[in-house]
Structures are given as C-alpha cells and as structure tokens.
C-alpha atoms as a PDB file:
ATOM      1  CA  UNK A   1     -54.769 -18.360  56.441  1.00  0.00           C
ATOM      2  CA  UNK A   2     -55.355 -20.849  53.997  1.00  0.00           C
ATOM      3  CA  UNK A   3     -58.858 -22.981  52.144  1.00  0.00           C
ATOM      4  CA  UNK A   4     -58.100 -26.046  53.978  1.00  0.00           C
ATOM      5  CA  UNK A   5     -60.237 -28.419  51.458  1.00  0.00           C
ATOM      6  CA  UNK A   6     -61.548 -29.039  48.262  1.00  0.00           C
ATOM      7  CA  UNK A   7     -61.298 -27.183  45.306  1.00  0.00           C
ATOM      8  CA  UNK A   8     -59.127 -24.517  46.245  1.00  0.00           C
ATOM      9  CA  UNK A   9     -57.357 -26.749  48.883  1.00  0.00           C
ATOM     10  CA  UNK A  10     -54.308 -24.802  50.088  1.00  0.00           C
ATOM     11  CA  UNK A  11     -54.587 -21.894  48.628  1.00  0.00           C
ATOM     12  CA  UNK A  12     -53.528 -18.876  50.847  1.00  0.00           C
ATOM     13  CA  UNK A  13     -56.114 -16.134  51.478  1.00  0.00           C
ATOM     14  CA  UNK A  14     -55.101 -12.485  52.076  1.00  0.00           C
ATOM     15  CA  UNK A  15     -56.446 -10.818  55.549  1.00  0.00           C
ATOM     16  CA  UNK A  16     -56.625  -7.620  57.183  1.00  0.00           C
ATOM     17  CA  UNK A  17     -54.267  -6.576  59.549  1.00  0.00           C
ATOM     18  CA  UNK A  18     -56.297  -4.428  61.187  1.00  0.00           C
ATOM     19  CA  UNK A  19     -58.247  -4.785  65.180  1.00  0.00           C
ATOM     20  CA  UNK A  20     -61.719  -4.986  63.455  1.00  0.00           C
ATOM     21  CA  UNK A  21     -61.410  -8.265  61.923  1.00  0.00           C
ATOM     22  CA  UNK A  22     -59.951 -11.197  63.567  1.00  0.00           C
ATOM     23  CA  UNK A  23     -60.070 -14.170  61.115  1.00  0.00           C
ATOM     24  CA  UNK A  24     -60.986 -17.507  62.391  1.00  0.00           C
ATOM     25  CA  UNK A  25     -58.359 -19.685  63.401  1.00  0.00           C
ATOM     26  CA  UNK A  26     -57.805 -22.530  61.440  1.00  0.00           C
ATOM     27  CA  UNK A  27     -57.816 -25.135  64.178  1.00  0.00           C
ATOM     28  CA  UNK A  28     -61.159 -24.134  64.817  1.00  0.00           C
ATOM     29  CA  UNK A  29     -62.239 -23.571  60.622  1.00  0.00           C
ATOM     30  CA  UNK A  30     -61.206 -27.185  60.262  1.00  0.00           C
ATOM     31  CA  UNK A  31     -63.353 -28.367  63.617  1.00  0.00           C
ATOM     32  CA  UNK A  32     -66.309 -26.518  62.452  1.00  0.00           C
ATOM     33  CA  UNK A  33     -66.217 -28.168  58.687  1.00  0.00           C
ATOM     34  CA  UNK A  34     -65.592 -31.351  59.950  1.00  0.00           C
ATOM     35  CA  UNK A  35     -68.890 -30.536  61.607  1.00  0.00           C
ATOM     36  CA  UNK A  36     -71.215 -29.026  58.984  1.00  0.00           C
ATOM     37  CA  UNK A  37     -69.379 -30.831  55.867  1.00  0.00           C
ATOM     38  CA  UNK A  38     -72.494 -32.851  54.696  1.00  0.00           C
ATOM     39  CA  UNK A  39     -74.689 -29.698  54.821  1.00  0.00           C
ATOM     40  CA  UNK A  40     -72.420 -28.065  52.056  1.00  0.00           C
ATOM     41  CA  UNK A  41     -73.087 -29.680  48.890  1.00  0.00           C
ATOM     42  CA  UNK A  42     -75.505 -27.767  46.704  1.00  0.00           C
ATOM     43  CA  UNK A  43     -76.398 -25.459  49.333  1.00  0.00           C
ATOM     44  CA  UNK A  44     -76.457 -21.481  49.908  1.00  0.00           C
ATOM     45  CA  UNK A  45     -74.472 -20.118  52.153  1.00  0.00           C
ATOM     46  CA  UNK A  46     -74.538 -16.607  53.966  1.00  0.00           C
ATOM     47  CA  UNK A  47     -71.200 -15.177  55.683  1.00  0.00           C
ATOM     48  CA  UNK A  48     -72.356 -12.899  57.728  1.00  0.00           C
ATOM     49  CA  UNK A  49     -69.539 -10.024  59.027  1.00  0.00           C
ATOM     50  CA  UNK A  50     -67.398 -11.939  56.005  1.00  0.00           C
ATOM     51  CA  UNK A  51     -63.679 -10.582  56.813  1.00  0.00           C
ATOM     52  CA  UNK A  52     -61.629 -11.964  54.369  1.00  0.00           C
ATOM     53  CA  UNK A  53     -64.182 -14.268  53.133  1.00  0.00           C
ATOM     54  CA  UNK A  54     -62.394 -17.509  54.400  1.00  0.00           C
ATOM     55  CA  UNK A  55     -65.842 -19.234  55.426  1.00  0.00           C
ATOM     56  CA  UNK A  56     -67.801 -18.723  52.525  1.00  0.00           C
ATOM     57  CA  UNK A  57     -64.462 -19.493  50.343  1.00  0.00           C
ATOM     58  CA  UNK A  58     -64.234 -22.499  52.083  1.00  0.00           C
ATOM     59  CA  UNK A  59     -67.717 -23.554  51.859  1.00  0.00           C
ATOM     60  CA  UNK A  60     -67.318 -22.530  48.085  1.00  0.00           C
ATOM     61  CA  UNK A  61     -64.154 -24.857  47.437  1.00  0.00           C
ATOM     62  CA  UNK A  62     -65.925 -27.766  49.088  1.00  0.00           C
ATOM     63  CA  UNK A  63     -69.336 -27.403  46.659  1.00  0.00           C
ATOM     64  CA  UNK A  64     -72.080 -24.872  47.985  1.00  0.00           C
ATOM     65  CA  UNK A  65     -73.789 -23.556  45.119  1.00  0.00           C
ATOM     66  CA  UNK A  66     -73.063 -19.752  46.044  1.00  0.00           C
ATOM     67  CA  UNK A  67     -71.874 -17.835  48.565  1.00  0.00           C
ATOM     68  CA  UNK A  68     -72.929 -14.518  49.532  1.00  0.00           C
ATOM     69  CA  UNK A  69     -70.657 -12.614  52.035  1.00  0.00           C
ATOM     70  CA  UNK A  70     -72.205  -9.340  53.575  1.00  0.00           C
ATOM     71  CA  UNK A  71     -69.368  -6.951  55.031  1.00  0.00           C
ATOM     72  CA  UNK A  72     -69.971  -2.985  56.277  1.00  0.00           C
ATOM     73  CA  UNK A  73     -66.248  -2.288  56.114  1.00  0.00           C
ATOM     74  CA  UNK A  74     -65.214  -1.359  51.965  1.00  0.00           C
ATOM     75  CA  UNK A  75     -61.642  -2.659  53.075  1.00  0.00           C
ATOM     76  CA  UNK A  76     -63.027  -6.282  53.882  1.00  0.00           C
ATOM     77  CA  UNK A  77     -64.949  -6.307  51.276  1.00  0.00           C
ATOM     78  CA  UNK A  78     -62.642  -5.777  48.771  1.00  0.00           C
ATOM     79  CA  UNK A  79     -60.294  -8.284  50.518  1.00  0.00           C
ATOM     80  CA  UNK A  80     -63.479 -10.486  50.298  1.00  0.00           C
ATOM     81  CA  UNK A  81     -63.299  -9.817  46.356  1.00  0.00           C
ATOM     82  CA  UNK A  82     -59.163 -10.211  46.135  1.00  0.00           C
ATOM     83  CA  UNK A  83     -59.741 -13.471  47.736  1.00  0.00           C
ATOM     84  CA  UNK A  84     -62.288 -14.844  45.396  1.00  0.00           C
ATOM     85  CA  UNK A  85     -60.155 -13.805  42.591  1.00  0.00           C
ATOM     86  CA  UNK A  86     -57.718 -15.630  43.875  1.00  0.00           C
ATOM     87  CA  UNK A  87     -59.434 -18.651  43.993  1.00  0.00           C
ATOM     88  CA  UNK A  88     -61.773 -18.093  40.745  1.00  0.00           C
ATOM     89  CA  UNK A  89     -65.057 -18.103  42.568  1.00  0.00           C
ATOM     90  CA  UNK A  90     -66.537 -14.867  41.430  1.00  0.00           C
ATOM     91  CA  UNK A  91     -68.905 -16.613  39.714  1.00  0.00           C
ATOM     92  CA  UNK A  92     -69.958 -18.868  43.128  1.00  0.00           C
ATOM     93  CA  UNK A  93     -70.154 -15.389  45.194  1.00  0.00           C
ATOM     94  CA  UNK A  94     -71.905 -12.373  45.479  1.00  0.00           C
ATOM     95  CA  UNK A  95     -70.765  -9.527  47.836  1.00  0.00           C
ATOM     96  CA  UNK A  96     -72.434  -6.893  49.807  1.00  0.00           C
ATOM     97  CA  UNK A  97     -70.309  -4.311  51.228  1.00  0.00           C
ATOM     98  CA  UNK A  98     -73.277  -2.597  53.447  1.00  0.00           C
ATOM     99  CA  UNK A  99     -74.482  -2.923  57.253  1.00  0.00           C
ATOM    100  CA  UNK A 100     -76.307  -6.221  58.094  1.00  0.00           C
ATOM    101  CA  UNK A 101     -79.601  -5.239  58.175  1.00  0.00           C
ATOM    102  CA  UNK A 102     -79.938  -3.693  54.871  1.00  0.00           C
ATOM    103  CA  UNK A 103     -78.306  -6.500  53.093  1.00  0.00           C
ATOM    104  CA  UNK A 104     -80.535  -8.719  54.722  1.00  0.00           C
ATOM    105  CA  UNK A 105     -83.751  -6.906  53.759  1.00  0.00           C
ATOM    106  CA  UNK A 106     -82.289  -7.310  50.222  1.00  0.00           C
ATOM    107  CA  UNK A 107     -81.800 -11.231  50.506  1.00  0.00           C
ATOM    108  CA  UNK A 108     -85.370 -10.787  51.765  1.00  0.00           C
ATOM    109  CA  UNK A 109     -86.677  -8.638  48.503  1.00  0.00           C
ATOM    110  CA  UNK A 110     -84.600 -11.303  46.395  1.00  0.00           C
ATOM    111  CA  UNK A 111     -86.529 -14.314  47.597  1.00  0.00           C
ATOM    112  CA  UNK A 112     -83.022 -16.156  48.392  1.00  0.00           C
ATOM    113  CA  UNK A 113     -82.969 -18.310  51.535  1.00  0.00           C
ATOM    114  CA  UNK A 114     -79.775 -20.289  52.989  1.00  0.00           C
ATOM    115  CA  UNK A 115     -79.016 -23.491  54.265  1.00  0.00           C
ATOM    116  CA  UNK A 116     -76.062 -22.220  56.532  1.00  0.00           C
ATOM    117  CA  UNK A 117     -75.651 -18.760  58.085  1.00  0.00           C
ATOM    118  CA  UNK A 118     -72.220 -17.645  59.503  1.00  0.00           C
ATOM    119  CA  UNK A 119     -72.189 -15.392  62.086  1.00  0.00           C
ATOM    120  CA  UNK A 120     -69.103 -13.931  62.926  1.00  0.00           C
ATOM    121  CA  UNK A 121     -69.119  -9.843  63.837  1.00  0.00           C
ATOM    122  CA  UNK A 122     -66.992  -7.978  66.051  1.00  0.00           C
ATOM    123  CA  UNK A 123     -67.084  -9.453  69.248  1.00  0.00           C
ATOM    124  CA  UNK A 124     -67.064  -6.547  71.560  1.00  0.00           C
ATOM    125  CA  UNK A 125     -70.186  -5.574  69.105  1.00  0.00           C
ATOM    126  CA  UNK A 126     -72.434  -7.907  70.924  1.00  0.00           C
ATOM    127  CA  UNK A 127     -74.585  -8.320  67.874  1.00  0.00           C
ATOM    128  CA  UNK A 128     -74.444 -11.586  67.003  1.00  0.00           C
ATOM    129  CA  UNK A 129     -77.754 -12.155  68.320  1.00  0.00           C
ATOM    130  CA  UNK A 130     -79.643  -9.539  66.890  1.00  0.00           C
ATOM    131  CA  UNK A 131     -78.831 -10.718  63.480  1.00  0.00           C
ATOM    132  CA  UNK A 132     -80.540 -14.083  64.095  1.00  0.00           C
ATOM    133  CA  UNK A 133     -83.450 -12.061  64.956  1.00  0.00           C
ATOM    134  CA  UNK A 134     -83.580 -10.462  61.593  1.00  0.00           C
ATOM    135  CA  UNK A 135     -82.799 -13.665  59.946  1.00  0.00           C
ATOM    136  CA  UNK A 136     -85.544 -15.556  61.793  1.00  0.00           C
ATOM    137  CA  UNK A 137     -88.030 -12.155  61.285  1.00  0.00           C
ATOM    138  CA  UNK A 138     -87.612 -12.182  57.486  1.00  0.00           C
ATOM    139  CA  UNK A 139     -87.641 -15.647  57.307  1.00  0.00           C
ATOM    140  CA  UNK A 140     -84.128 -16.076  55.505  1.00  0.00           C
ATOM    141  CA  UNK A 141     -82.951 -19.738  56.989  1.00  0.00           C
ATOM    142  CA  UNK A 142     -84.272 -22.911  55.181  1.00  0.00           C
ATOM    143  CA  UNK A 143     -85.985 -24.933  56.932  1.00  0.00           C
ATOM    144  CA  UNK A 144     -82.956 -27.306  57.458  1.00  0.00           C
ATOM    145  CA  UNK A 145     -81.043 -24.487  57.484  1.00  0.00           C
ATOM    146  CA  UNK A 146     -78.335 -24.106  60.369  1.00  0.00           C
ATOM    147  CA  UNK A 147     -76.827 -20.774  61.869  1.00  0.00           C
ATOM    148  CA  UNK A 148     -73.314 -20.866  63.906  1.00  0.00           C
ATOM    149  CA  UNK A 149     -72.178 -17.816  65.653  1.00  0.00           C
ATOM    150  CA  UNK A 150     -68.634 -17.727  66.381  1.00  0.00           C
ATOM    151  CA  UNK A 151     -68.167 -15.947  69.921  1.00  0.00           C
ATOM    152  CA  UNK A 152     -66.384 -15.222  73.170  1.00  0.00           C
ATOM    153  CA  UNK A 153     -69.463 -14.574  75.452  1.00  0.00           C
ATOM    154  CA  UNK A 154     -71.044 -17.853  75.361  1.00  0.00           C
ATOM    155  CA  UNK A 155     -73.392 -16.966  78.107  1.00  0.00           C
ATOM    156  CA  UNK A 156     -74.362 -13.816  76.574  1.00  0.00           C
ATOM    157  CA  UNK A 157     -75.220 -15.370  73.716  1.00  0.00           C
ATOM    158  CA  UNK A 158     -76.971 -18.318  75.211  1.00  0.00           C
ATOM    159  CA  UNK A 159     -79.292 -16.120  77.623  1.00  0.00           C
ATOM    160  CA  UNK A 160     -80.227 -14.387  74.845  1.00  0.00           C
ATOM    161  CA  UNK A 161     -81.229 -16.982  72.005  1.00  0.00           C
ATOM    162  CA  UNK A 162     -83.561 -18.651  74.601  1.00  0.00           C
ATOM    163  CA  UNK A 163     -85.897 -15.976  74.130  1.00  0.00           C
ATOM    164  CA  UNK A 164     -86.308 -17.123  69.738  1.00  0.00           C
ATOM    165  CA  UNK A 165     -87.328 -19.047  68.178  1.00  0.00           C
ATOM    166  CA  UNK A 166     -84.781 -21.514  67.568  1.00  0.00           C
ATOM    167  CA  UNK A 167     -82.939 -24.090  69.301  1.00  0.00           C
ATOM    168  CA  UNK A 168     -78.824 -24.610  70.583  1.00  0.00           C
ATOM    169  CA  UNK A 169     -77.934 -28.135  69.093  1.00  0.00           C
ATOM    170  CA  UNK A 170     -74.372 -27.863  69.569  1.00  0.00           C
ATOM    171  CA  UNK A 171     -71.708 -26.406  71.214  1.00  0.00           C
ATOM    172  CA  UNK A 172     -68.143 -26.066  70.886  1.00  0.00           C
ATOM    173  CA  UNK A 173     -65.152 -24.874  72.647  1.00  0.00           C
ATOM    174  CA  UNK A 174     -61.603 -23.518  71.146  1.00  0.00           C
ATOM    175  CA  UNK A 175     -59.685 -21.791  73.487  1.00  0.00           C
ATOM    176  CA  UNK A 176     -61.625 -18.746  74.448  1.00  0.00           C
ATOM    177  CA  UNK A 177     -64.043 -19.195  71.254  1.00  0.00           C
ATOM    178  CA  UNK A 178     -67.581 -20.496  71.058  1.00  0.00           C
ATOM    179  CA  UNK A 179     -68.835 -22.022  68.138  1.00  0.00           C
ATOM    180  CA  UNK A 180     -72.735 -22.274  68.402  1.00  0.00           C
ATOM    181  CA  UNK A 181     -74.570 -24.060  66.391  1.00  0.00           C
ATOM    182  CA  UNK A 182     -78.491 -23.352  65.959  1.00  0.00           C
ATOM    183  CA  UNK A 183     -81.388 -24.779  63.675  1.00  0.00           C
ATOM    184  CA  UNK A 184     -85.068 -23.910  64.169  1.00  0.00           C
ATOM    185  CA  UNK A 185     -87.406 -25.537  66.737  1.00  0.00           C
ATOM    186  CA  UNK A 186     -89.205 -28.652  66.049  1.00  0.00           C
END
C-alpha cells in the first residue's frame, strides 16, 4: 500500500495483517481520487473506521487542511499514527482511537465540520449507514460536503439511505466493492 499522489507520492504505508481491517485496494483508492480530487484542497476531511490511515494520508499529501481519522481498534490506531510519522503529517492529523459515536459527539462539542467523510467499517458490521445518521443528526457534513461509503452490500446500503436525508449522486463498481458517493438533498 502506497500514497499514490502528491506530497508524499509513493511512499509505502504500513497495514495490519489482521481479518478486521481490509485496506482499500489501490485500483479503487486511485478511481475514487480521481473522483473527489477537486474537493481536497483546503478542506477537512473525516476517515471514518481509518485502518491504516491510507485515505486521510492521501487526502493529506494531496492538500486537505487536516485530517482526522477515528479508529475503535488501539492497534489501527497506532498504525494510523506510524503512518503519519512516516509521512510527517502529524501536524495535518488528529486521531481518535474510540468507537464512532463518541468521537463523533466530540467533533460535534468541537464545532468542526467536514467537507468529505470516509466511510469504510467492517463490512460484515453493517454499520455504514448508521454512521451517516449520526453525521447527518449532529450536523457534522458541510454543506458541500460529500460522504462515500466503501461497501459490498450495495443494496443494503441503498435501501437504507433512501430513508435520510441525503441523496446517492454516484456510484461505482470495483470488483465486489461499492463506492457510494452521497451529498445532502437540494
């Protein structure tokens, strides 16, 4: 696994070997920065279920103004660390090694909104979904903002966000992976 652009370009990023995290491939890391790529410059960025960190170190090599990367598991997080010592973004990043929810409720307390959300838990979780409803609840996503959820039940997923607030404006297929991409409703 590797930062495919910008500052950092090529620099290789430790993972986890482990059945819990399952780092996104790079085929589809390139695909989905090729999409959002515009949208990075100067803005905040949440990864959400953070692994290794690649997103968020990503979005930080190509010029987001910070990163914040919320992992439950201490292992990941500290990979997540490792990682942005690697690259010298410590000062881009912040890290919250805690469940979702609370670090949300934290962003929340902070007053700190983001212009892209990565969603990327455990797939067998099947909580992907309820963490856009706690981002759309405490009103965390800019209103530009974008959320993509990386996932393998598409039509889970789907059935599910028609009931929010907030819209599907693309979709994209890797293999047996789903990126969906979601912005609020005009």
């Amino acid at each position: 696994m590797r930062v495919i652009s910008g500052k950092a370009r090529g620099t290789k990023l430790n993972s986890i070997d482990s059945l819990m995290t399952r780092p996104t491939l790079d085929r589809v890391k390139e695909s989905l920065f090729n999409i959002i790529q515009n949208k990075i410059p100067d803005s905040n960025v949440l990864d959400l279920f953070a692994g290794s960190g690649a997103i968020g170190i990503e979005c930080i090599s190509r010029g987001c103004k910070k990163a914040f990367f919320c992992e439950n598991s201490k292992i990941a997080g500290e990979m997540v660390k490792s990682n942005l010592e690697k690259t010298r973004f410590m000062e881009y990043s912040e890290i919250y090694i805690q469940d979702y929810k609370k670090a949300l409720n934290i962003f929340k307390k902070k007053e700190i909104k983001f212009n892209i959300i990565f969603i990327d838990p455990p797939y067998k979780d099947n909580i992907a979904v309820e963490a856009v409803k706690q981002i759309l609840l405490l009103d965390l996503l800019e209103k530009d903002g974008i959320i993509i959820i990386e996932t393998d039940e598409k039509e889970r997923e789907e059935k599910e966000l028609e009931k929010l607030d907030i819209e599907i404006y693309d979709l994209r297929k890797y293999g047996r992976v789903y990126l969906i991409f979601l912005n609020r409703k005009e």
